[in-house]
N, C-alpha and C. Protein backbone atom coordinates (compact mmCIF):
# COMPACT_ATOMS: atom_id res chain seq x y z
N UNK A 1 10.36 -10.89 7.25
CA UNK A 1 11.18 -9.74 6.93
C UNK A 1 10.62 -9.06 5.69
N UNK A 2 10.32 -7.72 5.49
CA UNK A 2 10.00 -6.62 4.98
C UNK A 2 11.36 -6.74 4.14
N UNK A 3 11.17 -6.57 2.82
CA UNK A 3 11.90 -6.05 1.58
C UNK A 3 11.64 -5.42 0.71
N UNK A 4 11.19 -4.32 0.63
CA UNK A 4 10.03 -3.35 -0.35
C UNK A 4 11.28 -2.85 -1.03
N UNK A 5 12.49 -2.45 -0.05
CA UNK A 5 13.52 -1.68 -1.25
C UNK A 5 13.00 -0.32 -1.76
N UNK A 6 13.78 -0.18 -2.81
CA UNK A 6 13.90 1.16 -3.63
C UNK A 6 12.37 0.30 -4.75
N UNK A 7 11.43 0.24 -4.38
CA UNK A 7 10.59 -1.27 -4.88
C UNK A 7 9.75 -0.22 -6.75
N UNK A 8 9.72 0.58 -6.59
CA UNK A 8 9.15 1.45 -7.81
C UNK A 8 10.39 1.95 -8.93
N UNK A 9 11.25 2.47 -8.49
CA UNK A 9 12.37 3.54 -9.26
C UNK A 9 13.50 2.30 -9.70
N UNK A 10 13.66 1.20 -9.43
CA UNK A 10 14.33 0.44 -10.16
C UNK A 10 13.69 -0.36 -11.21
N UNK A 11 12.22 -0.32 -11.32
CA UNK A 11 12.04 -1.38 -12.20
C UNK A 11 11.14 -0.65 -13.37
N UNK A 12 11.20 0.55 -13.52
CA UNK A 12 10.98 1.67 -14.24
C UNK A 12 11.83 1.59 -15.45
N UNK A 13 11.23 1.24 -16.71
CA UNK A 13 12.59 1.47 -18.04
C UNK A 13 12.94 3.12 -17.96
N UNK A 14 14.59 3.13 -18.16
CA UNK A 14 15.08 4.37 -18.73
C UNK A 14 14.08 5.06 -19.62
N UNK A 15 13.30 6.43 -19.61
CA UNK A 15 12.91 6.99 -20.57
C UNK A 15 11.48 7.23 -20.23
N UNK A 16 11.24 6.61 -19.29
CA UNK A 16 9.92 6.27 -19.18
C UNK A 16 9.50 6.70 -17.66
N UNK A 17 7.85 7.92 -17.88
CA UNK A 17 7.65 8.50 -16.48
C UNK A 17 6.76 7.56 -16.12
N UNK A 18 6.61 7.18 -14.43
CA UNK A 18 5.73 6.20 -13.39
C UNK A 18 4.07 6.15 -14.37
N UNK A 19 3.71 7.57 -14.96
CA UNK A 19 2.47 7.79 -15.90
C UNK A 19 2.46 6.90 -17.07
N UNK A 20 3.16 7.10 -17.51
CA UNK A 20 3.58 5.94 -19.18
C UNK A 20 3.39 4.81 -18.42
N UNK A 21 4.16 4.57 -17.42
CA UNK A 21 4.36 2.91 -17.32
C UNK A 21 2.89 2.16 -16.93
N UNK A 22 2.40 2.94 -16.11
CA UNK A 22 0.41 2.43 -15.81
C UNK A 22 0.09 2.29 -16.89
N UNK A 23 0.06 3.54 -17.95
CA UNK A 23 -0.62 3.64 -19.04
C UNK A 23 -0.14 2.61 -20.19
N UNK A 24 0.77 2.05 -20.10
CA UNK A 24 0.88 0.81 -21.06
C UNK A 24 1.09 -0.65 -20.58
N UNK A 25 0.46 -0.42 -19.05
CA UNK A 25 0.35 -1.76 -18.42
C UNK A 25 1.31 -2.50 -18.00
N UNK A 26 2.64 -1.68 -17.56
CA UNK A 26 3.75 -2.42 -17.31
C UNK A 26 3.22 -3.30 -15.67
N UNK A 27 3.56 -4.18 -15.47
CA UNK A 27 3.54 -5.42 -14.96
C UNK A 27 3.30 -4.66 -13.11
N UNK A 28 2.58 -4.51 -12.49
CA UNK A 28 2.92 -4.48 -10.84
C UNK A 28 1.90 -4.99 -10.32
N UNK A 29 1.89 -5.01 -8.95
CA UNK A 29 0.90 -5.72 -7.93
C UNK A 29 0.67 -4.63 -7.24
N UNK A 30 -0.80 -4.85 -6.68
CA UNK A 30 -1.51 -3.75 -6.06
C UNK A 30 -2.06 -3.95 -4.93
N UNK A 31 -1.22 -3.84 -3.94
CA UNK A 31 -2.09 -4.52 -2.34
C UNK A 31 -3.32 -3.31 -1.76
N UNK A 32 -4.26 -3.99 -1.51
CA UNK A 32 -5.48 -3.24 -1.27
C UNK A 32 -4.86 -2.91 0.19
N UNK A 33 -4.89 -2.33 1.22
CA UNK A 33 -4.69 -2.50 3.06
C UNK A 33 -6.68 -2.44 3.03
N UNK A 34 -7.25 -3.48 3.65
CA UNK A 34 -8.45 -3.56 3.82
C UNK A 34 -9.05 -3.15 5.75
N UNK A 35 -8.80 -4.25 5.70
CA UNK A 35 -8.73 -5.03 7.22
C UNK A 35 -7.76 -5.10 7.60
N UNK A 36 -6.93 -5.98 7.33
CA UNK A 36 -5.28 -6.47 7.98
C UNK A 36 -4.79 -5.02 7.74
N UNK A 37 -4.42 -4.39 8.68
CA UNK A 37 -3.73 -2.83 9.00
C UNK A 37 -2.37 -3.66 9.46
N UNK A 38 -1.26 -4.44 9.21
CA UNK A 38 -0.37 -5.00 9.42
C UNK A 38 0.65 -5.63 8.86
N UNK A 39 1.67 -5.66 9.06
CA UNK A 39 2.90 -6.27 8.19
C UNK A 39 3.64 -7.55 7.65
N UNK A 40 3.38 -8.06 9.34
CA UNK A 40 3.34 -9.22 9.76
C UNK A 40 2.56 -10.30 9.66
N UNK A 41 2.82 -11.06 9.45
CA UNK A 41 1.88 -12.37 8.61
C UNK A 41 0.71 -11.89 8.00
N UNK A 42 1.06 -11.48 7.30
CA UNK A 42 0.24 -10.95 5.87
C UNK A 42 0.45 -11.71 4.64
N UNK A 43 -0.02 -12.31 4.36
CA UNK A 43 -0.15 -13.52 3.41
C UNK A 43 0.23 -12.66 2.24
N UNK A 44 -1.10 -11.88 1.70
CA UNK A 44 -1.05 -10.83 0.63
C UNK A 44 0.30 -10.49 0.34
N UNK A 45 0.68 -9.77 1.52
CA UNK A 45 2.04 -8.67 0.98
C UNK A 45 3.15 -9.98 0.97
N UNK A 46 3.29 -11.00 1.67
CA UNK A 46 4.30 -11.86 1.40
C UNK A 46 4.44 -12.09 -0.14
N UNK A 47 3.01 -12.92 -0.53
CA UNK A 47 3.12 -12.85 -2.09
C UNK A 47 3.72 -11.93 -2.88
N UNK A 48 2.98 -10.52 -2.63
CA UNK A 48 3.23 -9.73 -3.57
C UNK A 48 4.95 -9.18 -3.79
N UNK A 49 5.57 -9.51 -2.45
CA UNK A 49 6.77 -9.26 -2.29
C UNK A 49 7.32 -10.30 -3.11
N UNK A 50 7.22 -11.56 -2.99
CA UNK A 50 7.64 -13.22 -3.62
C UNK A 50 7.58 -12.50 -5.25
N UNK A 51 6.80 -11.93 -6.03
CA UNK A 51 6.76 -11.81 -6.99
C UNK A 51 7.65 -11.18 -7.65
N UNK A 52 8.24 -10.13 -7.15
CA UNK A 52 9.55 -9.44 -7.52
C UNK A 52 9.09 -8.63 -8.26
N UNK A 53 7.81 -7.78 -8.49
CA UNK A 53 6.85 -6.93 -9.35
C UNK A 53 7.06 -5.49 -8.54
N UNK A 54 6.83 -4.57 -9.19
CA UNK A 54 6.64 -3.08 -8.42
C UNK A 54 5.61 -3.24 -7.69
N UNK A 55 5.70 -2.82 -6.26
CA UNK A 55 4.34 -3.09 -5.47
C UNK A 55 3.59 -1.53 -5.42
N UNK A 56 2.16 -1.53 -5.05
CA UNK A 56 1.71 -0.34 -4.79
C UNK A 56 0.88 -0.28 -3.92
N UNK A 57 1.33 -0.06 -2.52
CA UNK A 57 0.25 -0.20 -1.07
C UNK A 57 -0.52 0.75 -0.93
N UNK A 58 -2.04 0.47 -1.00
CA UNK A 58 -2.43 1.42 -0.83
C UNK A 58 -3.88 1.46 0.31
N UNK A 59 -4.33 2.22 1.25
CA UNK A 59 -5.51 2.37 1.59
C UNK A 59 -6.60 3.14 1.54
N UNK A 60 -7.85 2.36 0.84
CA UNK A 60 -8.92 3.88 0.83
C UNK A 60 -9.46 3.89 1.21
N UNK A 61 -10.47 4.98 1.61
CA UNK A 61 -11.37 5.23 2.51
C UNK A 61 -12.37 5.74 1.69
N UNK A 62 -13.09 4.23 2.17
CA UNK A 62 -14.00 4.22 1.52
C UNK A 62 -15.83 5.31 1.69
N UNK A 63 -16.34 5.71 0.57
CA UNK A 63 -17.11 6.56 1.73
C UNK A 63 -18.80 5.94 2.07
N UNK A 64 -18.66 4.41 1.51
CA UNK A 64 -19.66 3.99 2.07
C UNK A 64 -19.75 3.59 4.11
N UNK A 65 -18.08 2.96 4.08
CA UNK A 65 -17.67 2.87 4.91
C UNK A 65 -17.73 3.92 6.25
N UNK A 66 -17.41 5.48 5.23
CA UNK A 66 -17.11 6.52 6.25
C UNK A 66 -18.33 6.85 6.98
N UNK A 67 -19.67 6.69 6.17
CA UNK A 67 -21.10 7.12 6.56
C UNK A 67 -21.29 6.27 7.29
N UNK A 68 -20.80 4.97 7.36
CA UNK A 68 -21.79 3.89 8.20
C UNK A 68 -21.49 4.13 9.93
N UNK A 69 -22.95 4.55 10.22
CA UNK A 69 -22.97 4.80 11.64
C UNK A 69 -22.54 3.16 12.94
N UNK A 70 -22.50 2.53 12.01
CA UNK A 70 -21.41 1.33 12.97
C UNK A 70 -19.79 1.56 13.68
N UNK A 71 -19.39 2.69 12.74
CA UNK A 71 -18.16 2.94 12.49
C UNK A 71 -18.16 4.35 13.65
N UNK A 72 -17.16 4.64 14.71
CA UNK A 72 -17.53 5.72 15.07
C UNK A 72 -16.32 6.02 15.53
N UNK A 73 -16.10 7.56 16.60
CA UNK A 73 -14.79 7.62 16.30
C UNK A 73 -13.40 7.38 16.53
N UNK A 74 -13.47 6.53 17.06
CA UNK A 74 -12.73 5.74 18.45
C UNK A 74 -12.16 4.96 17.07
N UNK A 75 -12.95 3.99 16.21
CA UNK A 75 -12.94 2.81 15.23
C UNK A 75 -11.90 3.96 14.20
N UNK A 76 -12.15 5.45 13.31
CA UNK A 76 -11.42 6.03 12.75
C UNK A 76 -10.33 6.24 13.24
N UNK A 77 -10.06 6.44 14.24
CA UNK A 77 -8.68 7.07 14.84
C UNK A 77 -7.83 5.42 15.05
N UNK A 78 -7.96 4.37 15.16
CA UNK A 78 -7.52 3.67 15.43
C UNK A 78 -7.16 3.19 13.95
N UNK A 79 -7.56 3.36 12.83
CA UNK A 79 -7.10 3.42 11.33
C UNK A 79 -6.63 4.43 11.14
N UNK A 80 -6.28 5.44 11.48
CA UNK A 80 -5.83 6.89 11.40
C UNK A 80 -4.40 5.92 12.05
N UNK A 81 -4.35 5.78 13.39
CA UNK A 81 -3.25 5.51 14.00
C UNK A 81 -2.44 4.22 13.45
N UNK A 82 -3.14 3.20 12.36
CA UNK A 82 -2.49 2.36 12.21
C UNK A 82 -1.71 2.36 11.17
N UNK A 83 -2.58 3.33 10.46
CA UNK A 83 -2.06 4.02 8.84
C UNK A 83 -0.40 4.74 8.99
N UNK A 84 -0.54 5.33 10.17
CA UNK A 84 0.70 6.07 10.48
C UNK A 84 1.85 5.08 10.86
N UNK A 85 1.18 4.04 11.63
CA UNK A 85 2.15 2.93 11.94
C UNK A 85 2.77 2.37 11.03
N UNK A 86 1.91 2.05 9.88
CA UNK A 86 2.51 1.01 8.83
C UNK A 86 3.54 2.05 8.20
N UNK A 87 2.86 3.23 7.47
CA UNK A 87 3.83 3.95 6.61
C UNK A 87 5.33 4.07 7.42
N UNK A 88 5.40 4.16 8.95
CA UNK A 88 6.52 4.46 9.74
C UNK A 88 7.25 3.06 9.62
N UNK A 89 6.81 1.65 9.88
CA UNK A 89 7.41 0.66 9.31
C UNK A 89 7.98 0.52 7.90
N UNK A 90 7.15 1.06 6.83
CA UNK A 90 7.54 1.15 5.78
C UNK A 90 9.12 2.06 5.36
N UNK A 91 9.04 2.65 5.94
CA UNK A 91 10.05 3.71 5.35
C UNK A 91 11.08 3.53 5.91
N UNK A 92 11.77 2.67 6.22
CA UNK A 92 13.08 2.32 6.64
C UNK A 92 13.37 1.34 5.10
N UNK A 93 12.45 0.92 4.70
CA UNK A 93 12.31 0.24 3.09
C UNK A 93 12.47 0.85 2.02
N UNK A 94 12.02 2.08 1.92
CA UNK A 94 11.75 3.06 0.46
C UNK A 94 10.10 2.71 0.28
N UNK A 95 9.68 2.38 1.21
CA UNK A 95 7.99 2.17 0.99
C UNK A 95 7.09 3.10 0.80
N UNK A 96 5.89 3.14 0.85
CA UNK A 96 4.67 4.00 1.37
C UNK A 96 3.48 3.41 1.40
N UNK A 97 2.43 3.67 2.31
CA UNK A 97 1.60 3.20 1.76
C UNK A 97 0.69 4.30 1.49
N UNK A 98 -0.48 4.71 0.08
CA UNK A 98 -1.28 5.63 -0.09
C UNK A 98 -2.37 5.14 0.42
N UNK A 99 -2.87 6.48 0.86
CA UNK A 99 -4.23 6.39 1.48
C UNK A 99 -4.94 7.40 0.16
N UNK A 100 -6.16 6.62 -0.40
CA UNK A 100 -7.03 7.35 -1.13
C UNK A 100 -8.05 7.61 -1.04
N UNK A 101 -8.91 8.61 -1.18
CA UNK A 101 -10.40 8.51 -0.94
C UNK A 101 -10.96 8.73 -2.29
């Protein structure tokens, strides 16, 4: 079971914007989405959930990754499509997950 919650905006001190709080190192966990495009027995996110820390899901795209002619486009769209999946699982939570490049 998924418990992400309201998982950012409660553990934020009064006074203080999401910017300040990075910038003076307040305490969170940072799940990479690598490989495992999934929710479910995910070791990682179990932990990071167990910890009771602000989580921050995120996936990037990477652009060594994007060039590599192994990768083609059948392989993108199926991370395209899973990306959409998770965030749609997520948000019945107060979740997200970012995708960065």
């Amino acid at each position: 079971k998924l418990d992400a919650g309201s998982w950012m905006k409660d553990k934020i001190p009064d006074g203080f914007s999401k910017h300040q709080v990075s910038s003076i190192g307040f305490p969170m966990n940072v799940l990479w989405f690598k490989r495992d495009l999934r929710l479910r027995d995910h070791e990682p996110l179990a932990r990071a959930l167990e910890a009771g820390k602000p989580l921050l899901l995120v996936y990037v795209l990477e652009p060594s990754l994007r060039a590599d002619p192994h990768y083609d486009e059948r392989h993108w769209r199926f991370v395209y499509q899973s990306l959409l999946d998770l965030n749609r699982q997520l948000k019945p939570h107060g979740a997200q997950l970012y995708v960065l490049q």
